[in-house]
N, C-alpha and C. Protein backbone atom coordinates (compact mmCIF):
# COMPACT_ATOMS: atom_id res chain seq x y z
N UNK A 1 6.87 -11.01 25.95
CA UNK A 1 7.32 -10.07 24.95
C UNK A 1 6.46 -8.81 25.05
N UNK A 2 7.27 -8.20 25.21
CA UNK A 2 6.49 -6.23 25.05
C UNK A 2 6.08 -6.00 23.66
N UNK A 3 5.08 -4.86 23.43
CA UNK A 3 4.73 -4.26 22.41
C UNK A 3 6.01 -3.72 21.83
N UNK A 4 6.95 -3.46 21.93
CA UNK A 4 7.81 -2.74 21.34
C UNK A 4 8.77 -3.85 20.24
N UNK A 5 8.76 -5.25 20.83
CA UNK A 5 8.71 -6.54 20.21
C UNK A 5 8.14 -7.36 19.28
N UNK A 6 6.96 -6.97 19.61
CA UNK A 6 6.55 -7.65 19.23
C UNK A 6 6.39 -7.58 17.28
N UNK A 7 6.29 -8.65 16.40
CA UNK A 7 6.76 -8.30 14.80
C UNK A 7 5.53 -7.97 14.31
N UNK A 8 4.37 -8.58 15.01
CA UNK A 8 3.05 -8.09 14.15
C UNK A 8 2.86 -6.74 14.09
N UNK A 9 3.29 -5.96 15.61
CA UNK A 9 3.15 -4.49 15.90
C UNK A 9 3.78 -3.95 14.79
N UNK A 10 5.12 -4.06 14.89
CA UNK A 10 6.57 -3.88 14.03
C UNK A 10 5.48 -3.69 12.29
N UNK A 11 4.79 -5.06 12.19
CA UNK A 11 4.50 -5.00 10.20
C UNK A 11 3.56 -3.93 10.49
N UNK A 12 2.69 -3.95 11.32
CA UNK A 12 1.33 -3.29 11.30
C UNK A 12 1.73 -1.85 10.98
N UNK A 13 2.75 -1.56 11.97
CA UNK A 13 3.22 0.08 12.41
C UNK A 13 4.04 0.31 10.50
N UNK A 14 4.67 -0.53 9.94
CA UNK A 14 4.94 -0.19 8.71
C UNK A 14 3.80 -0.39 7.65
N UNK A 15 2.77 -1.53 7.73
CA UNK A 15 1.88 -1.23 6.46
C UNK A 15 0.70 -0.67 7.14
N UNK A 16 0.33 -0.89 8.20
CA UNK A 16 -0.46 -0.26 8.30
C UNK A 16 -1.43 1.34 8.45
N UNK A 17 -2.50 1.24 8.23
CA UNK A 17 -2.85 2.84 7.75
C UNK A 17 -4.29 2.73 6.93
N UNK A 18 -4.86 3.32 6.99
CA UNK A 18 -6.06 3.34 5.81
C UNK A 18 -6.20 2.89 4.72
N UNK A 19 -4.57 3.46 4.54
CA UNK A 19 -4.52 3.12 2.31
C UNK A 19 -3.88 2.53 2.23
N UNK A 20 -2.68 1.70 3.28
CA UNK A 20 -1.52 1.32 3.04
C UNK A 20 -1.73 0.24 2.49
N UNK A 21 -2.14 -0.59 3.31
CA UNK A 21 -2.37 -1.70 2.46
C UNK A 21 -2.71 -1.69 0.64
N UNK A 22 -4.08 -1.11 1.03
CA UNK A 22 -4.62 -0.79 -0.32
C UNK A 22 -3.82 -0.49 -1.61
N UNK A 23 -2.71 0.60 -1.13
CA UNK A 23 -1.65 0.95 -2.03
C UNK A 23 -1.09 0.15 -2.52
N UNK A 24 -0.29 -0.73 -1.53
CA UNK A 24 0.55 -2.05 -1.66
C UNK A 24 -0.16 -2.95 -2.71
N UNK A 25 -1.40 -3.29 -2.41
CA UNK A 25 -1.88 -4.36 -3.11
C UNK A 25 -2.10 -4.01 -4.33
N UNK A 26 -2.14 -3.09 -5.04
CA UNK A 26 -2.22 -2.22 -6.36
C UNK A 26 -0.30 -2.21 -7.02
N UNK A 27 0.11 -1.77 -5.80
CA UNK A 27 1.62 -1.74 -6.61
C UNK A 27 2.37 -3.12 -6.12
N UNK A 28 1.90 -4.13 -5.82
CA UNK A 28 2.60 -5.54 -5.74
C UNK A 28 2.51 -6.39 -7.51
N UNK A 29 1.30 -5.82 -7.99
CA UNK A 29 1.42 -6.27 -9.37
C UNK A 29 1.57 -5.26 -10.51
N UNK A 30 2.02 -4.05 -10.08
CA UNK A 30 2.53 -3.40 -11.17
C UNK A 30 2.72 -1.88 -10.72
N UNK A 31 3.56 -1.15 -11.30
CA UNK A 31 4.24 0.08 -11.08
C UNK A 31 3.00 0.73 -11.64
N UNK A 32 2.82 2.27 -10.97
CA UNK A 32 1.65 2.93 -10.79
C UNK A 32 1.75 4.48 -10.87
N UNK A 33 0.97 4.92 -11.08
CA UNK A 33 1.47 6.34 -11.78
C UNK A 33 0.59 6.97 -10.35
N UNK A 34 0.88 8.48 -9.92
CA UNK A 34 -0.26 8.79 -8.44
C UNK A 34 -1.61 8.92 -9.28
N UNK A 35 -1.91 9.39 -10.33
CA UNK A 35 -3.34 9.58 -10.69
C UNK A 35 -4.46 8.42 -10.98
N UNK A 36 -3.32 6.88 -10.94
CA UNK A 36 -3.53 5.52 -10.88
C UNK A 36 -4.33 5.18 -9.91
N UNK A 37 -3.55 5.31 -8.78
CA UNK A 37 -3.85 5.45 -7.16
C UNK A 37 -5.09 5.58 -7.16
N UNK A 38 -5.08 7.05 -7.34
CA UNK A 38 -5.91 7.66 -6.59
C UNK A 38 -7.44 7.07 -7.22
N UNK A 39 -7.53 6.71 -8.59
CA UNK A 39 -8.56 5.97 -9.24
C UNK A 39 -8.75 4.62 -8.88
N UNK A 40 -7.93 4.12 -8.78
CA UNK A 40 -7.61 2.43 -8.36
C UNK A 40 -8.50 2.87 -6.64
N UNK A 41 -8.05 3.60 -5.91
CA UNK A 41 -7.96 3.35 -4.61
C UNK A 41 -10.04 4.52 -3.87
N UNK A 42 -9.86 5.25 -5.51
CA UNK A 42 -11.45 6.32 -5.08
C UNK A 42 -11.77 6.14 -3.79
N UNK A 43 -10.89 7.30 -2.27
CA UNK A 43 -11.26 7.77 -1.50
C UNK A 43 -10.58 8.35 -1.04
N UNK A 44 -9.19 8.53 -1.10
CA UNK A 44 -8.02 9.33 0.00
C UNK A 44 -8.19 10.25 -0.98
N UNK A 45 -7.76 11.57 -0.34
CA UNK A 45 -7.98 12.78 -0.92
C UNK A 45 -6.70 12.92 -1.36
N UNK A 46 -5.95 13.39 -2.24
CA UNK A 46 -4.64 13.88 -2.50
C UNK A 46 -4.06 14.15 -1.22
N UNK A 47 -4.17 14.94 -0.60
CA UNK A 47 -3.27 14.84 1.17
C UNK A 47 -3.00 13.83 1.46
N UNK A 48 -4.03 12.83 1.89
CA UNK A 48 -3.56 12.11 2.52
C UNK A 48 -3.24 10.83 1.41
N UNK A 49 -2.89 10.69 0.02
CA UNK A 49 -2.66 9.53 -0.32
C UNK A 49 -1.19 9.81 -0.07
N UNK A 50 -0.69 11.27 -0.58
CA UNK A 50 0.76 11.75 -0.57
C UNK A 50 1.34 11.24 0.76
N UNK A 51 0.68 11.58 1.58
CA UNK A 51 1.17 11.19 3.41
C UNK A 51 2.02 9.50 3.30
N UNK A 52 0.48 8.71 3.38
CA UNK A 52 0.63 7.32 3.18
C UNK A 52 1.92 6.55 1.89
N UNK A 53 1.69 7.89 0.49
CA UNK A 53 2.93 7.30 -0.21
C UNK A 53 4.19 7.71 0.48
N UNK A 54 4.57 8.78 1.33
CA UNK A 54 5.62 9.32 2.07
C UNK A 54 6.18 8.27 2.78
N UNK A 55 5.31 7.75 3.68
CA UNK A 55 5.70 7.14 4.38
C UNK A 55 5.91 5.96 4.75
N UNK A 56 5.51 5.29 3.51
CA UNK A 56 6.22 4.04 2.48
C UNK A 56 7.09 4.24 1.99
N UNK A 57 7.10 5.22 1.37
CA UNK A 57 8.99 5.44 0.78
C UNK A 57 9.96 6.46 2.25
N UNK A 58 9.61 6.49 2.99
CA UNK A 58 10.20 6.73 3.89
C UNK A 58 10.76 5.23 4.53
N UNK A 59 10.25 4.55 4.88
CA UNK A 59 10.24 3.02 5.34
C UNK A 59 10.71 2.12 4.45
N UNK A 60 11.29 2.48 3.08
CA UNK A 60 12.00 2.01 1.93
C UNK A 60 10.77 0.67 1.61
N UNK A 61 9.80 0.69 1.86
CA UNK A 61 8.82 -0.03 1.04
C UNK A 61 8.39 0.43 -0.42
N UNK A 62 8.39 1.64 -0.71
CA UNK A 62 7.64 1.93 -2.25
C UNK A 62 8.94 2.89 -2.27
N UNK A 63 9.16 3.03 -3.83
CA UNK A 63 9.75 3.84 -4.47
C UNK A 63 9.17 4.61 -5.66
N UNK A 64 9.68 6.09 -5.29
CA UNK A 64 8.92 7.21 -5.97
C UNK A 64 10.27 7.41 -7.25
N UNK A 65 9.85 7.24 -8.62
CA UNK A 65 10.46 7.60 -9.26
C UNK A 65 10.27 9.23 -10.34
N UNK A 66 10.83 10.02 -10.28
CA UNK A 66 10.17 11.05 -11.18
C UNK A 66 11.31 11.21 -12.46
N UNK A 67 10.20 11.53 -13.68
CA UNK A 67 11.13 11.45 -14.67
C UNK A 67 10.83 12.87 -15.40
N UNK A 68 12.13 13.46 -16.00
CA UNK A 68 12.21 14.60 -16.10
C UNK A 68 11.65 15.15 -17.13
N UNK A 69 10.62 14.98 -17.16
CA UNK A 69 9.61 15.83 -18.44
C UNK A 69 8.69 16.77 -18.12
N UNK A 70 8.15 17.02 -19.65
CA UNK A 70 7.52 18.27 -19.61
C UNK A 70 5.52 17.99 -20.02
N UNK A 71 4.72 17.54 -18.53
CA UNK A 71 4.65 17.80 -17.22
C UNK A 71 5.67 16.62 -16.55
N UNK A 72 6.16 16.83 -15.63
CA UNK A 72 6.60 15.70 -14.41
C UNK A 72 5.81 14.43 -14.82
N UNK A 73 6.30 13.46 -14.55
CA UNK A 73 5.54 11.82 -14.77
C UNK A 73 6.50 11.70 -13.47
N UNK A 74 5.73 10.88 -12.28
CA UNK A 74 6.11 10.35 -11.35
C UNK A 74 5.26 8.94 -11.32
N UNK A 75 6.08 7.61 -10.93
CA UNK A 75 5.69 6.54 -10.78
C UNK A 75 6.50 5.73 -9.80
N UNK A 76 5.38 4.96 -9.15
CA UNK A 76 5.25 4.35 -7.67
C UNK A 76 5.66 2.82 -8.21
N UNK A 77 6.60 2.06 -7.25
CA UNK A 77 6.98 0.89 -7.06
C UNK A 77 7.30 0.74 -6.08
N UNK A 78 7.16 -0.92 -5.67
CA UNK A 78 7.96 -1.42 -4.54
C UNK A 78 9.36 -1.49 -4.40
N UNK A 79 10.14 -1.38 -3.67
CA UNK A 79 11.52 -1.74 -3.37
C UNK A 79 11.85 -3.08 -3.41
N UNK A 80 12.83 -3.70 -3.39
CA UNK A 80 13.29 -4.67 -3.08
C UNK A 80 12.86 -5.04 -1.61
N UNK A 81 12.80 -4.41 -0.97
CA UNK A 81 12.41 -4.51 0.55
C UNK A 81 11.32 -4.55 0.54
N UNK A 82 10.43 -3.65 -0.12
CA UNK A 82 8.70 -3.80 0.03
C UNK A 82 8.52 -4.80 -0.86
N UNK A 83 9.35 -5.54 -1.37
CA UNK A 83 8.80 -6.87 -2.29
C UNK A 83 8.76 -8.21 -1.57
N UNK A 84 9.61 -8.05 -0.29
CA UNK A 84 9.40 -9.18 0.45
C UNK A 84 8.38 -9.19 1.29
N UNK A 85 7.49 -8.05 1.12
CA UNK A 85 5.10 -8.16 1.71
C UNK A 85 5.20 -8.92 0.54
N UNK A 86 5.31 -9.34 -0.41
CA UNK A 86 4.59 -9.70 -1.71
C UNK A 86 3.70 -11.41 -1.18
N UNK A 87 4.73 -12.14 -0.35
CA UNK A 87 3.63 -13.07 0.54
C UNK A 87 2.36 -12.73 1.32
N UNK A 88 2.42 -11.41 2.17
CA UNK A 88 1.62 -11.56 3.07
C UNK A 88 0.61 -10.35 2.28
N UNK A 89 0.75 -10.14 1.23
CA UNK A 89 -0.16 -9.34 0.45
C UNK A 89 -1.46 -10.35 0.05
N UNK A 90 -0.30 -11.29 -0.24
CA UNK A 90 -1.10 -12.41 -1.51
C UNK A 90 -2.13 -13.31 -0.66
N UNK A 91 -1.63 -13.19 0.99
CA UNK A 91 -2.04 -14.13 2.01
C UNK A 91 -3.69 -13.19 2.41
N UNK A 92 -3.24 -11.73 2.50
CA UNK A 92 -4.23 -11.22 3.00
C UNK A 92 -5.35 -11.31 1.97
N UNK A 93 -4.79 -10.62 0.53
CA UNK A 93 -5.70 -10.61 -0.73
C UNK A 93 -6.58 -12.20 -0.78
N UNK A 94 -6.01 -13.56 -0.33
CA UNK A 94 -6.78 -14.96 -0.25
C UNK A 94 -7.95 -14.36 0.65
N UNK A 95 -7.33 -14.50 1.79
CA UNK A 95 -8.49 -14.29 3.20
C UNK A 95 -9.23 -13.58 2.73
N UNK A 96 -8.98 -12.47 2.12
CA UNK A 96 -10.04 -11.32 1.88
C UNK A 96 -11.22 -11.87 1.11
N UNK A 97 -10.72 -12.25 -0.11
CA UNK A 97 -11.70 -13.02 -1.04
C UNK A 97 -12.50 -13.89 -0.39
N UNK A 98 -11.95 -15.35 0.54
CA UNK A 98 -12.28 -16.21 0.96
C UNK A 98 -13.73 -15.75 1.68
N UNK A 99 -13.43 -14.57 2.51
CA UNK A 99 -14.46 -14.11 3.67
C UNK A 99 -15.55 -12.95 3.12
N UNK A 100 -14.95 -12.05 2.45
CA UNK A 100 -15.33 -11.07 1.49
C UNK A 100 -17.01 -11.10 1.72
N UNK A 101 -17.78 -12.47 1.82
CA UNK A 101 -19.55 -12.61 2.13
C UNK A 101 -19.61 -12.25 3.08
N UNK A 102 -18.76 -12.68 4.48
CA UNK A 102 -19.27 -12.39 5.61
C UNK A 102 -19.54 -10.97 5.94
N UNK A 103 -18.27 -10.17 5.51
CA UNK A 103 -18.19 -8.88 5.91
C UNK A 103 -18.86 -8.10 4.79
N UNK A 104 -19.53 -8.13 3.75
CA UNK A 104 -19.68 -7.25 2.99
C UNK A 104 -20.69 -7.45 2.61
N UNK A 105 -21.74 -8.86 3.57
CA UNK A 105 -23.30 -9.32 3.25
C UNK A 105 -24.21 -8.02 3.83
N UNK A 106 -23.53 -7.66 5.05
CA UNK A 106 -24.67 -6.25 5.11
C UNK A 106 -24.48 -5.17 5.40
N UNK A 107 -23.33 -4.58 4.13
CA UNK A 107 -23.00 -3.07 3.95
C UNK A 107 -22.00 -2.72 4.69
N UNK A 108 -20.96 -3.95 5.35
CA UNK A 108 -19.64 -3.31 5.84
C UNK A 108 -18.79 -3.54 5.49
């Protein structure tokens, strides 16, 4: 099987990214406002969280809703489609915890 096949490439090339994940795992348990984010997530600069939310809702994983008031309120959810990561969120979020000593015993 080629890289172009292959499904891990395939998930990686859709969640993967700096924040992507990160994003995901914030909006798998609840709809999120961007100023949420960006507190929840303290490091992507506004550029690039916008990028990373783009291109999740480009990929019909997150959905950007804006509602018509006076300022704008925009809020972030998963799709129906980005709800079926909701396993391999929950799989990674285990591992993470599970290992979390190894990698983070000396400052990485």
């Amino acid at each position: 099987m080629d890289s172009k096949n292959c499904p891990v490439t395939l998930t990686t090339h859709v969640i993967g990214g700096k924040w992507k994940p990160s994003i995901l795992f914030y909006l798998e348990r609840r709809v999120c406002r961007f100023s949420e984010l960006q507190r929840f997530l303290a490091g992507p600069t506004k550029k690039m969280l916008t990028q990373q939310l783009r291109e999740l809702e480009r990929d019909d994983i997150v959905r950007r809703k804006v509602y018509a008031e006076v300022p704008p309120r925009v809020e972030y959810s998963l799709t129906k489609h980005g709800e079926s990561l909701r396993p391999i969120l929950r799989l990674m979020s285990a591992w993470g915890k599970k290992h979390r000593a190894r990698y983070c015993a000396n400052g990485n």
